[in-house]
N, C-alpha and C. Protein backbone atom coordinates (compact mmCIF):
# COMPACT_ATOMS: atom_id res chain seq x y z
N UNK A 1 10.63 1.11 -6.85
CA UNK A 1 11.38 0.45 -5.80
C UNK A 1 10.42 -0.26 -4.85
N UNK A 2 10.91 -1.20 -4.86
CA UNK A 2 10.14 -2.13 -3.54
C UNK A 2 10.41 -1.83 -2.22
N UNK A 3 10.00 -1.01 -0.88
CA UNK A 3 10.42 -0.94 0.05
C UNK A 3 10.05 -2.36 0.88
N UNK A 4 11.00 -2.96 1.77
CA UNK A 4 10.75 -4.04 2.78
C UNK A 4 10.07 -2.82 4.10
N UNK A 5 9.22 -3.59 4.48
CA UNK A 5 7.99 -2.93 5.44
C UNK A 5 7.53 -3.73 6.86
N UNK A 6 7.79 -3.19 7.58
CA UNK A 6 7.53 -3.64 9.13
C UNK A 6 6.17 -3.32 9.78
N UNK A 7 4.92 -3.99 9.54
CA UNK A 7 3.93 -2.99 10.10
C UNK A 7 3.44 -3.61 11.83
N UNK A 8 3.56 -2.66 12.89
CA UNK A 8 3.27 -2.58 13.67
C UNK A 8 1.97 -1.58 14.61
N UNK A 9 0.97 -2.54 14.93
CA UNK A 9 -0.39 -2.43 15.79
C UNK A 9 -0.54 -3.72 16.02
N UNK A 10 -1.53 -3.11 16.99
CA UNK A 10 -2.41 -4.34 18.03
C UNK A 10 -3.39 -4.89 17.54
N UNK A 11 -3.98 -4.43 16.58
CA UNK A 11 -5.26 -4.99 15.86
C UNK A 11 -4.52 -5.98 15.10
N UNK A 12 -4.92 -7.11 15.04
CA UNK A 12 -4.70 -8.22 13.64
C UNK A 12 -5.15 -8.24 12.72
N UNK A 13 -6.30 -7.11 12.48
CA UNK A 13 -7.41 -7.03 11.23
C UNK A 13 -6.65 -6.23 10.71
N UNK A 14 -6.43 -5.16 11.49
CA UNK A 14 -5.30 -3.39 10.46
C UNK A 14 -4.26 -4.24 10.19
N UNK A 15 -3.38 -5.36 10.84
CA UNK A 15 -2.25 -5.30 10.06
C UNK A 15 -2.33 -6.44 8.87
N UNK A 16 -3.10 -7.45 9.53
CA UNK A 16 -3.36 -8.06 7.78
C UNK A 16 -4.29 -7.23 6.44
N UNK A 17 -5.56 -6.42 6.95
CA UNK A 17 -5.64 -5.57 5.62
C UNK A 17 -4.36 -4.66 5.25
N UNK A 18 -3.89 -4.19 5.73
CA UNK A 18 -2.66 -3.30 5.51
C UNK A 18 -1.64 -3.62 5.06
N UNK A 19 -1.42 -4.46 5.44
CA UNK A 19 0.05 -5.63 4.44
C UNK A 19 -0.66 -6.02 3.50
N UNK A 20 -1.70 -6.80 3.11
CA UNK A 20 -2.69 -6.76 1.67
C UNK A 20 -2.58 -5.90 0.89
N UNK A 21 -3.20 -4.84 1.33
CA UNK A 21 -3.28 -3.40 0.87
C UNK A 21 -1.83 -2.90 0.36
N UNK A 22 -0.70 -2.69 1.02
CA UNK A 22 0.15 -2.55 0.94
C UNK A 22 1.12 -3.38 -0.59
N UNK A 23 0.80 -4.37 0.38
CA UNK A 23 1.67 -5.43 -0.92
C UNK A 23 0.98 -5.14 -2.10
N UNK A 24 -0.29 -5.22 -2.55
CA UNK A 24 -0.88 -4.84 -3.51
C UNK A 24 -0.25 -3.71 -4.26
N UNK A 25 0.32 -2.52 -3.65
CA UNK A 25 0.69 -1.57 -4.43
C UNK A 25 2.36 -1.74 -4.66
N UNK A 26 2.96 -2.70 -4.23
CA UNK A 26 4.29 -3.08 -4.07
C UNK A 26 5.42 -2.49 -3.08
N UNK A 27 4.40 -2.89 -1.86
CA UNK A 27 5.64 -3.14 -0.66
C UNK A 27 5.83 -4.49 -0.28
N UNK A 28 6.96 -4.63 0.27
CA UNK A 28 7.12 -6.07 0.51
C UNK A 28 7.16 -6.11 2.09
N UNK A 29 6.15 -6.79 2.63
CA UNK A 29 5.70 -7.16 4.58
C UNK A 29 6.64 -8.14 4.70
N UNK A 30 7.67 -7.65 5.38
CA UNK A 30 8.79 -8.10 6.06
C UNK A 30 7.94 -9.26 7.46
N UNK A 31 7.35 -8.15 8.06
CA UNK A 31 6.70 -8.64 9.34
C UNK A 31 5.24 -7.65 9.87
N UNK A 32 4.75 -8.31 10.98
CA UNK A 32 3.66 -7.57 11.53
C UNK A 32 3.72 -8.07 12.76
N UNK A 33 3.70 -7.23 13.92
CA UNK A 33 3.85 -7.35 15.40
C UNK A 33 2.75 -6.63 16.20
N UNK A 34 2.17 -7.08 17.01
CA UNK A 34 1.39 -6.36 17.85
C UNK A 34 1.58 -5.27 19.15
N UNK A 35 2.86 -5.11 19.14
CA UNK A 35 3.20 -4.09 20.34
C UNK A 35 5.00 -3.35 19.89
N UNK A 36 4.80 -2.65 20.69
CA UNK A 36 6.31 -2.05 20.71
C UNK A 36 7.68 -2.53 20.86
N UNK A 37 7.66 -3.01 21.93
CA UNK A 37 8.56 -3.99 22.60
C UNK A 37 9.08 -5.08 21.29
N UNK A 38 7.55 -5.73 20.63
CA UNK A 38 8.34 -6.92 19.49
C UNK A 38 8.61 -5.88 18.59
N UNK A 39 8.22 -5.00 18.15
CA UNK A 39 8.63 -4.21 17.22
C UNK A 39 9.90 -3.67 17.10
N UNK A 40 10.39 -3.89 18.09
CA UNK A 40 12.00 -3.46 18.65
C UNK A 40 12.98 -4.46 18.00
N UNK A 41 12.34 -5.42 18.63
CA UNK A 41 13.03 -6.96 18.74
C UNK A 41 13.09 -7.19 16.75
N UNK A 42 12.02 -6.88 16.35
CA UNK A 42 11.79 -7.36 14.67
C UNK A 42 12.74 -6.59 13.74
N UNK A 43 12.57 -5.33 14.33
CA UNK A 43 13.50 -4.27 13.61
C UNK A 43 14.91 -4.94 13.62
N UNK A 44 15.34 -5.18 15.05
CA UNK A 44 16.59 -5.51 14.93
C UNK A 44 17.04 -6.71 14.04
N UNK A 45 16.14 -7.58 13.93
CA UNK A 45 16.74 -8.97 13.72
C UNK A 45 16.39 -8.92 11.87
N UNK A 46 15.07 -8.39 11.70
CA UNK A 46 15.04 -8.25 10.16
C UNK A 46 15.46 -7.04 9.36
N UNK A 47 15.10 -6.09 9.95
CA UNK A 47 16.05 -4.69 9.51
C UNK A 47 15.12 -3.99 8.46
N UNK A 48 13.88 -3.88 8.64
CA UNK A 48 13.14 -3.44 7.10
C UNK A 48 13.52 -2.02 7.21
N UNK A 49 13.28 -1.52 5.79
CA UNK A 49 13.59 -0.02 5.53
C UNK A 49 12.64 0.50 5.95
N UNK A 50 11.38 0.50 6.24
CA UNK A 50 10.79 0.99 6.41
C UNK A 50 9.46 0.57 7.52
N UNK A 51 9.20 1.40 8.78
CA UNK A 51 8.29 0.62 10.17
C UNK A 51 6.85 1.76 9.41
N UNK A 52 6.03 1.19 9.32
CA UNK A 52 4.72 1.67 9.33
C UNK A 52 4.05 1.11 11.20
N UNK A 53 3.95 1.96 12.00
CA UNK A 53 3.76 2.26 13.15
C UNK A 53 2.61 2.88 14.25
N UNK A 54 1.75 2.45 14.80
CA UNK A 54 0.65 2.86 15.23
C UNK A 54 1.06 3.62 16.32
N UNK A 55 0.40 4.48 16.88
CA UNK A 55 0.44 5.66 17.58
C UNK A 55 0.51 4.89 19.36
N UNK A 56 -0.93 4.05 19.47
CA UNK A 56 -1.20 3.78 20.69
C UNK A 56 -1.04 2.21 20.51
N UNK A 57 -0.16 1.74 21.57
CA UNK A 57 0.01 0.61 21.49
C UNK A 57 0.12 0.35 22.82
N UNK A 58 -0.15 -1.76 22.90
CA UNK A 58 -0.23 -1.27 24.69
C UNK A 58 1.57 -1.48 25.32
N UNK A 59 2.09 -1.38 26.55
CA UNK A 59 3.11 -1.06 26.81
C UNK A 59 4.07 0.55 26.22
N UNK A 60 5.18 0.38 25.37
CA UNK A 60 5.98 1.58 24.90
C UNK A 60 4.83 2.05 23.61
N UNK A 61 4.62 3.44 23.31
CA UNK A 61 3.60 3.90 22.38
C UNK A 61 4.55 3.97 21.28
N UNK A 62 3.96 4.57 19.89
CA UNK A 62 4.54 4.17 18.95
C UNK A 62 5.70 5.54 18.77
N UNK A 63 5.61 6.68 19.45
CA UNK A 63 6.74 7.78 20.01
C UNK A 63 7.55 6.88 20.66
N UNK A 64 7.60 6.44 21.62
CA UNK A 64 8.92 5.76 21.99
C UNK A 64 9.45 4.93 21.64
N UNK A 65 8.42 3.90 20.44
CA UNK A 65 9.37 2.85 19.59
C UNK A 65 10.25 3.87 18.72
N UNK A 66 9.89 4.86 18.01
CA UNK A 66 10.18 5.62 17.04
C UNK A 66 11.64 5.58 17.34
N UNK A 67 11.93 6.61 18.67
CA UNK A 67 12.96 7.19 19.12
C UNK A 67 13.81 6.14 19.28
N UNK A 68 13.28 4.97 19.73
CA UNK A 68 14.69 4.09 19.98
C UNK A 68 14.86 3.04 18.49
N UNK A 69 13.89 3.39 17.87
CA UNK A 69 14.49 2.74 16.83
C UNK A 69 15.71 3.97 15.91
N UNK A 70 15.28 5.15 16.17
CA UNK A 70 16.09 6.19 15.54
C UNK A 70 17.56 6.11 16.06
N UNK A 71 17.75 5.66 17.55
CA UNK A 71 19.02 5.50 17.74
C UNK A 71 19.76 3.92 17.74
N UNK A 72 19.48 3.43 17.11
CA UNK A 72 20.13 2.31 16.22
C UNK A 72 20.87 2.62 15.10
N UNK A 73 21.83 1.35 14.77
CA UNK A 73 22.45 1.70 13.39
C UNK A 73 21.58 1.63 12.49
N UNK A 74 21.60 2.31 11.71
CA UNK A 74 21.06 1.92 10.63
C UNK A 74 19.12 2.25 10.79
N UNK A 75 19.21 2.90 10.88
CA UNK A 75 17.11 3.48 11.59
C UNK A 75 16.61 3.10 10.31
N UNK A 76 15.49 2.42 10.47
CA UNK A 76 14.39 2.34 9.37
C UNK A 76 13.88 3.47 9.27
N UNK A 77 13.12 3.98 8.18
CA UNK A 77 12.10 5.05 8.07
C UNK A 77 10.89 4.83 8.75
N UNK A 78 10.65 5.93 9.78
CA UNK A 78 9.41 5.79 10.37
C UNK A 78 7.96 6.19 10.14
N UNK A 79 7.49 5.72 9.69
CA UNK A 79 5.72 6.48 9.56
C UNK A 79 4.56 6.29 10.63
N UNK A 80 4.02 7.00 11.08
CA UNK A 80 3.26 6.90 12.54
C UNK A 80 1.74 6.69 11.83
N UNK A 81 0.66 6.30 12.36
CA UNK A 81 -0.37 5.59 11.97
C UNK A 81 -1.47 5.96 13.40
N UNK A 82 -2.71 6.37 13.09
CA UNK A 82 -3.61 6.09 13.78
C UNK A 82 -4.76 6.11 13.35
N UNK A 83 -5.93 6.02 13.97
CA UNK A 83 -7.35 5.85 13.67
C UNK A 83 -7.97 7.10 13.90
N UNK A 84 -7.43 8.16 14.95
CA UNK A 84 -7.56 9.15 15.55
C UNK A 84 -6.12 10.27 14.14
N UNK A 85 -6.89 11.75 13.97
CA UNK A 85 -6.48 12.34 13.22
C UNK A 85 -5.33 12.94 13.52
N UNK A 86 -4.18 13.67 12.80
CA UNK A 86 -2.88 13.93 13.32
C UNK A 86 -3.03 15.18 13.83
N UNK A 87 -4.28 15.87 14.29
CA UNK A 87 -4.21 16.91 15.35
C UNK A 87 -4.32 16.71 16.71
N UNK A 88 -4.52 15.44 16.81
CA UNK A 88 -4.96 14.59 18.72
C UNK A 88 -3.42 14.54 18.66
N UNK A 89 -2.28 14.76 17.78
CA UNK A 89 -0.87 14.51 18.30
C UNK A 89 -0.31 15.62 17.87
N UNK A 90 -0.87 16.86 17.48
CA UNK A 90 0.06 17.93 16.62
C UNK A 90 1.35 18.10 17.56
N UNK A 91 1.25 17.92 18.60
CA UNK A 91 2.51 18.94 19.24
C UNK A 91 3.62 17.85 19.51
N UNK A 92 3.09 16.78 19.21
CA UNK A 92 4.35 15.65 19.72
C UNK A 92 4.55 15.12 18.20
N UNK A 93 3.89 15.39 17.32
CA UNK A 93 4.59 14.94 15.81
C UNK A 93 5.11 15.95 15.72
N UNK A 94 5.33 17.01 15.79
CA UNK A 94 6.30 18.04 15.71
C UNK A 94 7.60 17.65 16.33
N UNK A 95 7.16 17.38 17.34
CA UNK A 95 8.40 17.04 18.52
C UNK A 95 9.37 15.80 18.12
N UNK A 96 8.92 15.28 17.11
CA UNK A 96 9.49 13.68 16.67
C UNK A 96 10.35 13.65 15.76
N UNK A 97 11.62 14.51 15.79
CA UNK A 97 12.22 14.02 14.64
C UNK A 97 12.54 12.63 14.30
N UNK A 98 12.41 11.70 14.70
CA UNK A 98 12.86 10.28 14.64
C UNK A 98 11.43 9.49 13.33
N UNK A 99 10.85 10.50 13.51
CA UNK A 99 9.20 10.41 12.58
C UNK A 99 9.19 10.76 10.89
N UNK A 100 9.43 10.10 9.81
CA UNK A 100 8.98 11.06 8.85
C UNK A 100 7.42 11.59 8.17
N UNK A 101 6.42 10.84 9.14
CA UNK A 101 5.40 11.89 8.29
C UNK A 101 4.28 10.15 9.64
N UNK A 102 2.95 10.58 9.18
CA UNK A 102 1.63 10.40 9.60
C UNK A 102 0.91 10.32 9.00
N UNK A 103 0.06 9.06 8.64
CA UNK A 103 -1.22 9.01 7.94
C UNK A 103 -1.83 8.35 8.68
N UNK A 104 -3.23 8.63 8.70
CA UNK A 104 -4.37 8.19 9.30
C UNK A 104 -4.68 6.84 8.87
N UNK A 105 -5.14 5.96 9.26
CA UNK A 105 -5.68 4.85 8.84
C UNK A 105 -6.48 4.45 8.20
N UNK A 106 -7.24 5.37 7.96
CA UNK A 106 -8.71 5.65 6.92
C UNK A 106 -7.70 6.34 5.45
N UNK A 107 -6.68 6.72 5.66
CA UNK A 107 -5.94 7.66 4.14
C UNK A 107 -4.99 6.44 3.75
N UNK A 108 -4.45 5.48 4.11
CA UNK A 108 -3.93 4.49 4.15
C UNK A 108 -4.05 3.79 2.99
N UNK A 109 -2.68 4.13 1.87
CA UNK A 109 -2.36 3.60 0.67
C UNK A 109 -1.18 3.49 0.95
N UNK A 110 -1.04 2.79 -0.43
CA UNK A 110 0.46 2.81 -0.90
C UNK A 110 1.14 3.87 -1.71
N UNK A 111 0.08 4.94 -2.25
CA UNK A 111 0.85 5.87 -2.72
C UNK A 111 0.45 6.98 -1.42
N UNK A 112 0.15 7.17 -0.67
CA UNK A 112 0.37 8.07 0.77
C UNK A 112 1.66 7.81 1.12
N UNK A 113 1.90 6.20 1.45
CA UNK A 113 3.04 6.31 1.93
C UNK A 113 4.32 6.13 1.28
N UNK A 114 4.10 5.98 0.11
CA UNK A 114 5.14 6.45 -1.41
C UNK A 114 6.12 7.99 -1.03
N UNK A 115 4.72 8.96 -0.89
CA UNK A 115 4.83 9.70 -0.96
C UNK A 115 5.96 10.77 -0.45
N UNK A 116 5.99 10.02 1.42
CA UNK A 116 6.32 10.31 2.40
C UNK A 116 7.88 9.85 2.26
N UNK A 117 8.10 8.57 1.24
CA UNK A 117 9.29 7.96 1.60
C UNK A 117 10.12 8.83 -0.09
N UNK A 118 9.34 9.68 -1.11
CA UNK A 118 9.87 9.60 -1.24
C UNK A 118 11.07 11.49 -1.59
């Protein structure tokens, strides 16, 4: 299955290797946004199944895009993303049901996040 894929960070380097990377293993990059706020705005208007999502972003962090994308119709699947390991967030990825899973940016495939979705 081809998932359509939303990737959101601030870096322009992570999200064009990452949509590369990505597409390479067969996701299809819907879009790539640099903050929360457009990430809101993208979700709504393109609808991908799936937000690949950075942790720290500047303005809303990638926890509060999560949540308000979870209360929309129709929620994409969320995956949270950082450079920093998923113990600098253990207690608030717990706290996230709106989250399905976390990979680091250095573990960052397409079958990691296969994995998660499936």
């Amino acid at each position: 299955m081809s998932w359509s894929l939303l990737i959101v960070d601030d870096d322009a380097d992570f999200r064009a290797g990452a949509g590369a990377l990505l597409e390479a293993d067969g996701f299809r990059v819907v879009g790539e946004v640099p903050d929360g706020q457009t990430a809101l705005e993208a979700a709504r208007r393109i609808r991908p199944e799936v937000v690949l999502l950075d942790i720290q972003l500047p303005g809303l962090d990638g926890f509060a895009v999560a949540d308000s994308l979870a209360a929309g119709d129709e929620p994409p699947i969320v995956v949270l993303t950082s450079s920093r390991p998923a113990e600098a967030f253990r207690s608030r990825l717990r706290a996230a049901p709106s989250v399905r899973g976390f990979i680091t940016k250095a573990d960052l495939s397409g079958e990691c996040l296969s994995k998660l979705l499936t």
